[in-house]
PDB file of N, CA and C in Angstrom:
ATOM      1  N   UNK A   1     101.368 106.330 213.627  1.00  0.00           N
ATOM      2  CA  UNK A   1     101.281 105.341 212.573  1.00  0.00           C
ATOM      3  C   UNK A   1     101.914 104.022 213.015  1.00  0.00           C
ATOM      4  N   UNK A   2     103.148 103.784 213.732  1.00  0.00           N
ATOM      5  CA  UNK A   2     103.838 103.222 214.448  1.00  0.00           C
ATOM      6  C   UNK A   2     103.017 102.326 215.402  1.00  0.00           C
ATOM      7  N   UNK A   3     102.060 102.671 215.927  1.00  0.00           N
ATOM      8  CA  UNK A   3     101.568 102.181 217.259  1.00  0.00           C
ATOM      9  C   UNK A   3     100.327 101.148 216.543  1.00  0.00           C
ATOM     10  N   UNK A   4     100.069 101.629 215.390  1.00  0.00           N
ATOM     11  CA  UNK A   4      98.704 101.180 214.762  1.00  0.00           C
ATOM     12  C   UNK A   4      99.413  99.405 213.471  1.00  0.00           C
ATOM     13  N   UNK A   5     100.361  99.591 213.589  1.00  0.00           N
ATOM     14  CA  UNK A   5     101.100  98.708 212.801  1.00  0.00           C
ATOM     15  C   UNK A   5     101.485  97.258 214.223  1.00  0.00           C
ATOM     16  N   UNK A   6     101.767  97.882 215.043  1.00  0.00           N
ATOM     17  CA  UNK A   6     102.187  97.023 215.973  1.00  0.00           C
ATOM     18  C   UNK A   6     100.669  96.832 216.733  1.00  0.00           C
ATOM     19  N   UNK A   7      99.795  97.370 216.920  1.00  0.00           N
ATOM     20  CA  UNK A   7      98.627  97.112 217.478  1.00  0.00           C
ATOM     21  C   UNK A   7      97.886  95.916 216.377  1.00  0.00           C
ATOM     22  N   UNK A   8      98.208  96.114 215.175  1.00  0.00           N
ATOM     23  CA  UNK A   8      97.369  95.073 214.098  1.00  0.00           C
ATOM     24  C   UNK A   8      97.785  93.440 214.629  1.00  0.00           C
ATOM     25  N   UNK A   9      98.672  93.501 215.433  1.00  0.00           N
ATOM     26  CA  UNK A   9      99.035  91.849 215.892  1.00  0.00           C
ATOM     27  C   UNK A   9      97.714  91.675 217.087  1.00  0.00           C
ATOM     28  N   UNK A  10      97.043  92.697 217.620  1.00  0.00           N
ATOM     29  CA  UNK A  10      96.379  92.208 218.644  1.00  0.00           C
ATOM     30  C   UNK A  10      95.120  91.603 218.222  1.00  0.00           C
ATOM     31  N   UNK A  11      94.645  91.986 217.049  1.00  0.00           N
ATOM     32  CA  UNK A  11      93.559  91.477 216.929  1.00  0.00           C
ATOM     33  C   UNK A  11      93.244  89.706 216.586  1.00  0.00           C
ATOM     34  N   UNK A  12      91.500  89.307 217.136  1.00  0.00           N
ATOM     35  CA  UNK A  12      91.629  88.277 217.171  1.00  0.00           C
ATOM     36  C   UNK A  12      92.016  86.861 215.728  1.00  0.00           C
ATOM     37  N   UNK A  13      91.795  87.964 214.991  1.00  0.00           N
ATOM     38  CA  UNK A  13      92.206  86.671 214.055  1.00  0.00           C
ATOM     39  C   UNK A  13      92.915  87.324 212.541  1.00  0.00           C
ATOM     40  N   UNK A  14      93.534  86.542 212.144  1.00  0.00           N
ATOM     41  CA  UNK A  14      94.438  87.342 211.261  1.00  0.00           C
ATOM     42  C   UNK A  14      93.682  87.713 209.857  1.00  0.00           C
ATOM     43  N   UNK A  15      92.432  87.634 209.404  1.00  0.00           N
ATOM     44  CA  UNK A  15      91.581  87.890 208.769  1.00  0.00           C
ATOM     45  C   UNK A  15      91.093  89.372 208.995  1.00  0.00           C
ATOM     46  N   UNK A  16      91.223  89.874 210.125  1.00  0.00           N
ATOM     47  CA  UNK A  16      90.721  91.038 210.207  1.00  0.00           C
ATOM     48  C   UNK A  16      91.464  91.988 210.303  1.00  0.00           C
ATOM     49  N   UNK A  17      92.707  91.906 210.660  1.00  0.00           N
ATOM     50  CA  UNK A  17      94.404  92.391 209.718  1.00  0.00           C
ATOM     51  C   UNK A  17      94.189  92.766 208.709  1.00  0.00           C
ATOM     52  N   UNK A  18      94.290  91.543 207.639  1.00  0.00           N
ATOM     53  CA  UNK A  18      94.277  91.572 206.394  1.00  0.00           C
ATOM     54  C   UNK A  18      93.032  92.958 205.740  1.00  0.00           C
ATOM     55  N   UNK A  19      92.327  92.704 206.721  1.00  0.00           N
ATOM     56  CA  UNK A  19      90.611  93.619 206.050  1.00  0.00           C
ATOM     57  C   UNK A  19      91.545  95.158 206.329  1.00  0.00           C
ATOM     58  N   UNK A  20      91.744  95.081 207.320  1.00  0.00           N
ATOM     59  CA  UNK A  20      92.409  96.604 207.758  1.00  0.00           C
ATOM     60  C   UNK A  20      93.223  97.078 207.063  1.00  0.00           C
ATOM     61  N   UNK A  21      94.850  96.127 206.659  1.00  0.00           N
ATOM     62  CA  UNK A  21      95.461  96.798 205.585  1.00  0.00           C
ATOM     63  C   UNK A  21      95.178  96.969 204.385  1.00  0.00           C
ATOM     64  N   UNK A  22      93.510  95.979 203.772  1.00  0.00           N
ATOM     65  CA  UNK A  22      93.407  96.452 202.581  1.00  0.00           C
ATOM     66  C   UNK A  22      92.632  97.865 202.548  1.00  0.00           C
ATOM     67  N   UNK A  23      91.659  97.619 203.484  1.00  0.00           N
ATOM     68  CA  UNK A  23      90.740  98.980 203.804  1.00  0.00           C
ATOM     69  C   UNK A  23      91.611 100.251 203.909  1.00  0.00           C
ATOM     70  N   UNK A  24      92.946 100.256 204.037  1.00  0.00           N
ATOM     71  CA  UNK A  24      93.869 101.584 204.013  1.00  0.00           C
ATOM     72  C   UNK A  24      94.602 101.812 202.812  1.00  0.00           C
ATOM     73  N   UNK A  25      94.471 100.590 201.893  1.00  0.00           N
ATOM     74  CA  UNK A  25      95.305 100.684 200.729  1.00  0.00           C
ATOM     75  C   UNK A  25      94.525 101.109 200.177  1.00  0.00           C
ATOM     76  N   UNK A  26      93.097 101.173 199.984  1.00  0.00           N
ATOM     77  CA  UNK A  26      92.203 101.494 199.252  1.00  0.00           C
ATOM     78  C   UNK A  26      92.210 102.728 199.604  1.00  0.00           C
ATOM     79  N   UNK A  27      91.691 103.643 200.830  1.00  0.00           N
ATOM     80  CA  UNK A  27      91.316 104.976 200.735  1.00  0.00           C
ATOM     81  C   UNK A  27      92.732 105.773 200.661  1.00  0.00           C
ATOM     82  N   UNK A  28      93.995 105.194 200.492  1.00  0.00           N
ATOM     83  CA  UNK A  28      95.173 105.569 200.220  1.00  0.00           C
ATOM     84  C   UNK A  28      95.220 105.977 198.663  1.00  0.00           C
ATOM     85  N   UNK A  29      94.863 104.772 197.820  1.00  0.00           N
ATOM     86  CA  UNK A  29      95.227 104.803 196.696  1.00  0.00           C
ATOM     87  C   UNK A  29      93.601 105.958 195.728  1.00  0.00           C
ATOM     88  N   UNK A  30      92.477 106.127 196.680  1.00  0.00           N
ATOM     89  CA  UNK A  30      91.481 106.466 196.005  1.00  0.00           C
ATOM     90  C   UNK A  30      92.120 108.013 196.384  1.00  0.00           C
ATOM     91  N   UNK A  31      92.614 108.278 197.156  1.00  0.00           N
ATOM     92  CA  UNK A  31      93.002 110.002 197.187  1.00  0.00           C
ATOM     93  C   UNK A  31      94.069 110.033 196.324  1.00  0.00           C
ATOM     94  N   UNK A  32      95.229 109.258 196.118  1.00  0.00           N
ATOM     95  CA  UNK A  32      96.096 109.713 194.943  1.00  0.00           C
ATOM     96  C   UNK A  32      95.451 109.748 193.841  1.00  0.00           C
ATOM     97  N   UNK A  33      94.533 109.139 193.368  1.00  0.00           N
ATOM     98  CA  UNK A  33      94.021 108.811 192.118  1.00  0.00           C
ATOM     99  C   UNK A  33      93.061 109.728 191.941  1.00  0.00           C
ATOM    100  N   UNK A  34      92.580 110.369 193.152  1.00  0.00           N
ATOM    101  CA  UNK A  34      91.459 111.360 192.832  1.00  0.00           C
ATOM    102  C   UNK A  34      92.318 112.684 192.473  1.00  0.00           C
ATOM    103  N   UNK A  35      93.430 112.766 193.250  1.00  0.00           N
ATOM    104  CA  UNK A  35      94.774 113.900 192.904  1.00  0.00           C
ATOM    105  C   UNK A  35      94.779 114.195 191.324  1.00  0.00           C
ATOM    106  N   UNK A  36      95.194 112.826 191.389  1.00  0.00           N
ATOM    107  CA  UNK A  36      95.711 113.179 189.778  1.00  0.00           C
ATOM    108  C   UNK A  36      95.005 113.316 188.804  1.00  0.00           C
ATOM    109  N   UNK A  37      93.600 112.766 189.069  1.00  0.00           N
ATOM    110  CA  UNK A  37      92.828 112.978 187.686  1.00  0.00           C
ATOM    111  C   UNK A  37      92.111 114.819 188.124  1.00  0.00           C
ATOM    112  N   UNK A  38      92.609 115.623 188.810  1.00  0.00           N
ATOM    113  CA  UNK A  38      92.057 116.402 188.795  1.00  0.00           C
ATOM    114  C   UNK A  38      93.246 117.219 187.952  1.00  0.00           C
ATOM    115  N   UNK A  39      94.452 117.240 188.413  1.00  0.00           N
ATOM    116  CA  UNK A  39      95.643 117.651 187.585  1.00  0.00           C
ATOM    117  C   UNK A  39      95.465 117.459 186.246  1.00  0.00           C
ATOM    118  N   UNK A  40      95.101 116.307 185.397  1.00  0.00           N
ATOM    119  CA  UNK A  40      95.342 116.125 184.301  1.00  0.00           C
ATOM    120  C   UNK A  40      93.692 116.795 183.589  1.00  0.00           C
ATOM    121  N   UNK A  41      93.022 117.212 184.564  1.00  0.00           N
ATOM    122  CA  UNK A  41      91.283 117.960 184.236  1.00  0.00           C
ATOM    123  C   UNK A  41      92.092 119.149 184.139  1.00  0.00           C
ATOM    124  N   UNK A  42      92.861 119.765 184.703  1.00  0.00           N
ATOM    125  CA  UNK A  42      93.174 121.384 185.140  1.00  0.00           C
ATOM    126  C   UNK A  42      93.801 121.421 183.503  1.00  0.00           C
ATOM    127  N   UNK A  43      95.254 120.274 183.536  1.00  0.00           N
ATOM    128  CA  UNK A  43      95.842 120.545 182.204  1.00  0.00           C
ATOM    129  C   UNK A  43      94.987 120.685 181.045  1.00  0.00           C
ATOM    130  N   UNK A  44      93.961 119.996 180.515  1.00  0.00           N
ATOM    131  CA  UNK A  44      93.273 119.757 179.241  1.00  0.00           C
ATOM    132  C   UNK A  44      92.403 121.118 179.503  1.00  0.00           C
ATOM    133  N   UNK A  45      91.713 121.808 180.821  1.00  0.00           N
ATOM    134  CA  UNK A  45      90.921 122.764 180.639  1.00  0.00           C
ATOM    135  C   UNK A  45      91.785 123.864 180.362  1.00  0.00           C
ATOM    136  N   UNK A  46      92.949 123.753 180.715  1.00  0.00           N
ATOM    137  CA  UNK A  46      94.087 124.943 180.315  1.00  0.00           C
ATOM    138  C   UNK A  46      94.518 125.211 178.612  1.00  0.00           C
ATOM    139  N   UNK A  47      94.824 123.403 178.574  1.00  0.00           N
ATOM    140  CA  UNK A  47      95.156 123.813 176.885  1.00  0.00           C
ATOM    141  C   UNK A  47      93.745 124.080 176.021  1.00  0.00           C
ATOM    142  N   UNK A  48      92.731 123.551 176.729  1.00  0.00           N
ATOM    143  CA  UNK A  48      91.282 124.029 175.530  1.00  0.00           C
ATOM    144  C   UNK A  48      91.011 125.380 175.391  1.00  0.00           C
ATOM    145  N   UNK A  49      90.841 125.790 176.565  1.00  0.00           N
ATOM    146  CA  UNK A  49      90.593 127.673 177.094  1.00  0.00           C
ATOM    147  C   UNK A  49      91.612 128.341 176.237  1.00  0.00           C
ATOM    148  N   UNK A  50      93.137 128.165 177.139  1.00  0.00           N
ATOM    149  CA  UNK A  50      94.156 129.459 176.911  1.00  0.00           C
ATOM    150  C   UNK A  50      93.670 130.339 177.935  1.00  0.00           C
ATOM    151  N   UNK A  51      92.677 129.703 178.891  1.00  0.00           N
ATOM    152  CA  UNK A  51      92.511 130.795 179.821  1.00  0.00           C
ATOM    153  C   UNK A  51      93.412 130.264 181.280  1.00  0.00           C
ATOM    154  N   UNK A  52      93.880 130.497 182.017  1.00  0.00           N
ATOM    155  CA  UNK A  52      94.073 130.637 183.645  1.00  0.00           C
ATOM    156  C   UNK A  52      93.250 130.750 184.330  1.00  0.00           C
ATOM    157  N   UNK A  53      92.781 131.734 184.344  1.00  0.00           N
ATOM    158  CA  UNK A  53      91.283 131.711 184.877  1.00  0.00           C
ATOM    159  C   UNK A  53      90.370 131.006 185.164  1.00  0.00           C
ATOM    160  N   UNK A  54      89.861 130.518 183.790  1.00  0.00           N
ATOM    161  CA  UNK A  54      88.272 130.389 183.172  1.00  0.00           C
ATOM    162  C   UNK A  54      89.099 128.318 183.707  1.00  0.00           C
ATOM    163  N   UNK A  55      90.478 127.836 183.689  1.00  0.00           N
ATOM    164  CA  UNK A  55      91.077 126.169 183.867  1.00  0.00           C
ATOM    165  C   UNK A  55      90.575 126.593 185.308  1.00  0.00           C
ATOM    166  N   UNK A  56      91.274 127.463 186.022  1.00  0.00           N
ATOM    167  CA  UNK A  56      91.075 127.306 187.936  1.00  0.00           C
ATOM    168  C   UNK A  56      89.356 127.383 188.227  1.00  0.00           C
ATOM    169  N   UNK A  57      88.705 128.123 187.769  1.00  0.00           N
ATOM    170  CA  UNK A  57      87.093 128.497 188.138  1.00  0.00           C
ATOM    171  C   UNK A  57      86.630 126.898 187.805  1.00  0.00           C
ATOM    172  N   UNK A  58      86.679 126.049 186.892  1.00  0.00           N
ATOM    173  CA  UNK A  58      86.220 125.132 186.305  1.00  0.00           C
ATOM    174  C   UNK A  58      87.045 123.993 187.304  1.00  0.00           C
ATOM    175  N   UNK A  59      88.632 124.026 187.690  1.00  0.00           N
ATOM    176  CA  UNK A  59      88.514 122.804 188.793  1.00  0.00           C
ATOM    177  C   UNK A  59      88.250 123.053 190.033  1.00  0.00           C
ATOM    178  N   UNK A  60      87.812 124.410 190.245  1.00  0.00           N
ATOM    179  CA  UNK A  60      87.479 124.478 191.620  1.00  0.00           C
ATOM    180  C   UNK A  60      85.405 124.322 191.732  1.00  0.00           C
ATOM    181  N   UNK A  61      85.188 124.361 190.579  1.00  0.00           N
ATOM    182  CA  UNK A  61      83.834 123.963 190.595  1.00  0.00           C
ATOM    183  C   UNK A  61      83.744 122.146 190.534  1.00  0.00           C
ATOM    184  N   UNK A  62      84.668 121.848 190.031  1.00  0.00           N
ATOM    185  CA  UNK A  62      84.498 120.424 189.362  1.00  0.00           C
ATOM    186  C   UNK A  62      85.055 119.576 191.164  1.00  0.00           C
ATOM    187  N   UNK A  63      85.957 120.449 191.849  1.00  0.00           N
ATOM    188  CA  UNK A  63      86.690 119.987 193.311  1.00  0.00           C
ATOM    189  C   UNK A  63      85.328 119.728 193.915  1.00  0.00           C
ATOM    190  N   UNK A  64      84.871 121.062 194.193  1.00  0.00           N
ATOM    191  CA  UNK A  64      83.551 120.756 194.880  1.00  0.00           C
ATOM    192  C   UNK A  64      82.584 120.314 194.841  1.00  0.00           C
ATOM    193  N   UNK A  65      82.572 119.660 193.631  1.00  0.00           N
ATOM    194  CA  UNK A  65      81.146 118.919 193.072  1.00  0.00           C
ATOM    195  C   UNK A  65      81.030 117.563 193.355  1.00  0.00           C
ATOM    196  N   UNK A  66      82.372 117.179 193.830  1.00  0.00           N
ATOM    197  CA  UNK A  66      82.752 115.932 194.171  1.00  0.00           C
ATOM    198  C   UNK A  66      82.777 115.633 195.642  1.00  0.00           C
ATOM    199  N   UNK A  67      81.891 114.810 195.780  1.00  0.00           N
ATOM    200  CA  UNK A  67      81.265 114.540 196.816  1.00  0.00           C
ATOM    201  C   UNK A  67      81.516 113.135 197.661  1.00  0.00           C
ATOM    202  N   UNK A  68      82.512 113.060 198.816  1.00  0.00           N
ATOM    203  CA  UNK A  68      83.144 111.916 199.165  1.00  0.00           C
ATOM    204  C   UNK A  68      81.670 111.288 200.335  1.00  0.00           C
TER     205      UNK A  68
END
């Protein structure tokens, strides 16, 4: 990670820096955000059910349906 921070000075113009650290903030922040809205899917299918079960079968269908 180290080497890739200090390598961002080599490039030719500081515009394409900028593209790089946003391009990482983004697929940074789209996996936390995909995290959590699956957590807060698990909670609501838990309190609707009362099942364990029937909440995990439903985010592991809903995990895989999602298609990066």
């Amino acid at each position: 990670m180290y080497q890739n921070i200090y390598n961002m000075y080599d490039f030719s113009s500081p515009a394409i820096a900028f593209y790089d650290v946003q391009r990482k903030l983004l697929v940074g922040s789209y996996s936390s955000s995909l995290i959590a809205s699956l957590d807060i899917t698990f909670l609501v299918f838990f309190l609707t059910s009362g099942n364990l079960f029937i909440a995990l079968y439903a985010l592991i269908t809903m995990t895989f349906s999602i298609d990066k």
